[in-house]
C-alpha atoms as a PDB file:
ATOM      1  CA  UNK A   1     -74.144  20.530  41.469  1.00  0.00           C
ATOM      2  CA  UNK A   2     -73.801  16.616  40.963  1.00  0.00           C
ATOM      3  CA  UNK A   3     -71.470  16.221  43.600  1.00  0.00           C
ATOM      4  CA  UNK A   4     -73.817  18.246  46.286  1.00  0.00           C
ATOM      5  CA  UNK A   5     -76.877  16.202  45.445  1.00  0.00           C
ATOM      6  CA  UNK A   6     -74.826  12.873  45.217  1.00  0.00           C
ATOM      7  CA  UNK A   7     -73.466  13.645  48.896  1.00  0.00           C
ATOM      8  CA  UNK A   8     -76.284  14.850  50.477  1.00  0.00           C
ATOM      9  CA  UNK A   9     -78.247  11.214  48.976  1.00  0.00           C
ATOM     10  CA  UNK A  10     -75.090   9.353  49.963  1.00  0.00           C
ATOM     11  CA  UNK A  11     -75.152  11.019  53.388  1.00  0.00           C
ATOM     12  CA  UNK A  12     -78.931   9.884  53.562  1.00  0.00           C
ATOM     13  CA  UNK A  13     -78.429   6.450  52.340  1.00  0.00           C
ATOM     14  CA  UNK A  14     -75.347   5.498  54.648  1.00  0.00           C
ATOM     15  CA  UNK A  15     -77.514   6.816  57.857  1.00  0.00           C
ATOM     16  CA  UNK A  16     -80.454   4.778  56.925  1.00  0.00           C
ATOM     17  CA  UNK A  17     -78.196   1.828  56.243  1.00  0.00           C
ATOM     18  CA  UNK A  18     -76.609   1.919  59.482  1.00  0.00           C
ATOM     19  CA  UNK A  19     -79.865   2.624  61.722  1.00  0.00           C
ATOM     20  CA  UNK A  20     -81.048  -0.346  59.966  1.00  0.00           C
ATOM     21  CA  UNK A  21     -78.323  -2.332  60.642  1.00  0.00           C
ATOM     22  CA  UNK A  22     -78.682  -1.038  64.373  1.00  0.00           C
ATOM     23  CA  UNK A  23     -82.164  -2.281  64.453  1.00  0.00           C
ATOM     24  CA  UNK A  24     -82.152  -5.503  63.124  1.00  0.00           C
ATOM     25  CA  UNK A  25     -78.869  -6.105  65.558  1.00  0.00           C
ATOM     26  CA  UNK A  26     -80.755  -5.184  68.768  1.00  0.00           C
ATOM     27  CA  UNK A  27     -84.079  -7.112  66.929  1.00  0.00           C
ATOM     28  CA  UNK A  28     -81.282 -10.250  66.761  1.00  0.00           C
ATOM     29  CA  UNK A  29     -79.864  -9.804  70.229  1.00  0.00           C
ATOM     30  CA  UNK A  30     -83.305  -9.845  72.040  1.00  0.00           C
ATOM     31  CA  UNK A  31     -84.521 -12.697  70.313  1.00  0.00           C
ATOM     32  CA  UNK A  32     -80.893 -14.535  71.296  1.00  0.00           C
ATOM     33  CA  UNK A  33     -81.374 -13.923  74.846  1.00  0.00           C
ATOM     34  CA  UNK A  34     -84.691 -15.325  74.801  1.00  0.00           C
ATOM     35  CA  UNK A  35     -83.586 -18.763  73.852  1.00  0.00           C
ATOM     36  CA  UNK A  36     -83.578 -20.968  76.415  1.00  0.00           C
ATOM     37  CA  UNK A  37     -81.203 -23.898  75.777  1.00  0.00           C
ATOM     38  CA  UNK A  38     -77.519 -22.087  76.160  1.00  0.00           C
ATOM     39  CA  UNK A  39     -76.376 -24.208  72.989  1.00  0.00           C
ATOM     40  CA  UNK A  40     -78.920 -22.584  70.869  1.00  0.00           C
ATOM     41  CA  UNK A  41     -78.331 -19.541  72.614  1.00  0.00           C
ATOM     42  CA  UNK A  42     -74.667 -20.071  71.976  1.00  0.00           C
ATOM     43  CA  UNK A  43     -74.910 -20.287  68.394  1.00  0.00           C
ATOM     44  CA  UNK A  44     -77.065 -17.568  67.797  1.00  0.00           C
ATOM     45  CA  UNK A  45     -74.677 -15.258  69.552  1.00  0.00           C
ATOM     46  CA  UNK A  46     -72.368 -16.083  67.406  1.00  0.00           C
ATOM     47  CA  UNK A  47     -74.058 -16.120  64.213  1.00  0.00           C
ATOM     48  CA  UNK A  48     -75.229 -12.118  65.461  1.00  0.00           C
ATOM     49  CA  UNK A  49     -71.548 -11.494  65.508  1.00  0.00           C
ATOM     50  CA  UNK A  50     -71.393 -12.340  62.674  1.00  0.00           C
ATOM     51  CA  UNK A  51     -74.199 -10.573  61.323  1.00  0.00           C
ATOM     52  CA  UNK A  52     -73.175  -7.629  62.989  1.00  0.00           C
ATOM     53  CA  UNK A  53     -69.682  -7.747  61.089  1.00  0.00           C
ATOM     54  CA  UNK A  54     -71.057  -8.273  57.902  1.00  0.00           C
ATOM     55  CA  UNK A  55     -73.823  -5.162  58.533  1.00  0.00           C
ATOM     56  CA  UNK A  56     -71.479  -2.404  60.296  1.00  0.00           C
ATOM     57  CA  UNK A  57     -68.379  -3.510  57.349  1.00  0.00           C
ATOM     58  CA  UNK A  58     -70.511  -3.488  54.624  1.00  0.00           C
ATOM     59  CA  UNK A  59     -72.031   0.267  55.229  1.00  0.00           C
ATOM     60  CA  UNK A  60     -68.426   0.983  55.925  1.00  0.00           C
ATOM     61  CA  UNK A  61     -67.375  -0.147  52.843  1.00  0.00           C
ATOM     62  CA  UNK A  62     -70.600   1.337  50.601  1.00  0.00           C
ATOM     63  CA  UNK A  63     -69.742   4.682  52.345  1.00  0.00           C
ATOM     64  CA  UNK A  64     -65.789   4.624  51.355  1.00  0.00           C
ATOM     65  CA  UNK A  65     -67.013   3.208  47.803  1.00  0.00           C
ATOM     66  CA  UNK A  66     -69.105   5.549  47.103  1.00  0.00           C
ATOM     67  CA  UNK A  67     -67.363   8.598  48.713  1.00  0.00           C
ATOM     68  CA  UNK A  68     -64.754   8.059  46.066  1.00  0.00           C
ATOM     69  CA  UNK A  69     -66.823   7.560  43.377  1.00  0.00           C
ATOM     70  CA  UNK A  70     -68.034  11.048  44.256  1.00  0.00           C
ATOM     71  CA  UNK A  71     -64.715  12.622  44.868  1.00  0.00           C
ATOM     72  CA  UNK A  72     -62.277  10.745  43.278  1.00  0.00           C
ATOM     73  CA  UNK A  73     -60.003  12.034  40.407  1.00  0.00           C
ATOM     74  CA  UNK A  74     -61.193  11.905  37.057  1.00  0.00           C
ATOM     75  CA  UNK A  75     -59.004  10.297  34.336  1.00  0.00           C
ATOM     76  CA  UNK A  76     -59.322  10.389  30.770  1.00  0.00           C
ATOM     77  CA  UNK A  77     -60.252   7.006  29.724  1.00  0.00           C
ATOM     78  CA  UNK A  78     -58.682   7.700  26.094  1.00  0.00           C
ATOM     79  CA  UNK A  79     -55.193   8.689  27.394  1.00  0.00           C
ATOM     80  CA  UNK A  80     -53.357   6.093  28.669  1.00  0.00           C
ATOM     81  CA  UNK A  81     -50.709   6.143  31.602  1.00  0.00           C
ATOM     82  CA  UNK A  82     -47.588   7.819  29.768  1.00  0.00           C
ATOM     83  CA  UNK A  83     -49.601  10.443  28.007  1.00  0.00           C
ATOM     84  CA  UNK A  84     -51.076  11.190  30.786  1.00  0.00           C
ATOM     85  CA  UNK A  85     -47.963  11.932  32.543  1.00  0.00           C
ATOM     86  CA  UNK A  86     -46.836  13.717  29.560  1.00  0.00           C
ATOM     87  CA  UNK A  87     -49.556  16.183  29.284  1.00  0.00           C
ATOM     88  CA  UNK A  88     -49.538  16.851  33.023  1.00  0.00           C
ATOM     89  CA  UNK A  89     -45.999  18.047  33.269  1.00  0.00           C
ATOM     90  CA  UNK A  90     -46.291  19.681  29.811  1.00  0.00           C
ATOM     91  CA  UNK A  91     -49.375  21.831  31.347  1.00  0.00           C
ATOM     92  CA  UNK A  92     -46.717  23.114  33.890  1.00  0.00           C
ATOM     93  CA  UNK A  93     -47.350  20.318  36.626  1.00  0.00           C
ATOM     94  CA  UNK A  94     -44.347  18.962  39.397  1.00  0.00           C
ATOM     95  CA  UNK A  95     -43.290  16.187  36.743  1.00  0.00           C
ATOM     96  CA  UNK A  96     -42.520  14.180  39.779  1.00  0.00           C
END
């Protein structure tokens, strides 16, 4: 039941994210193209690339984080690599 309601508010919060990054990018690019001087207007386009990198990557990367926080294999935290291993292919796992 966790992982349901923790995917369904993960799903939420990386739409939101990236319809606000959407917004404030098309917010940034018509206030760049109403600059007048072409230097300014120069710069700002490329500080909105960069802004636009930083946005669209860092929604990427919340959404990968957090999908395998959600999904990702659980490990003991007591056991430590080798008994790990040892109790996996003792409970009739590959052993590979």
């Amino acid at each position: 039941m966790k992982k349901i309601v923790a995917s369904i508010v993960t799903t939420i919060l990386i739409v939101a994210m990236t319809l606000g990054a959407m917004y404030i990018l098309v917010w940034a690019t018509i206030k760049v193209t109403s600059l007048k001087s072409p230097l300014h207007r120069a710069g700002a386009m490329g500080a909105e690339l960069l802004l636009g990198v930083v946005l669209l990557l860092g929604t990427t990367w919340l959404a990968t984080h957090l999908a395998v926080r959600i999904f990702g294999a659980k490990e003991s935290p007591s056991l430590g690599s080798s008994e790990a291993l040892s109790k996996s292919s003792s409970a009739g796992g590959s052993g590979v």
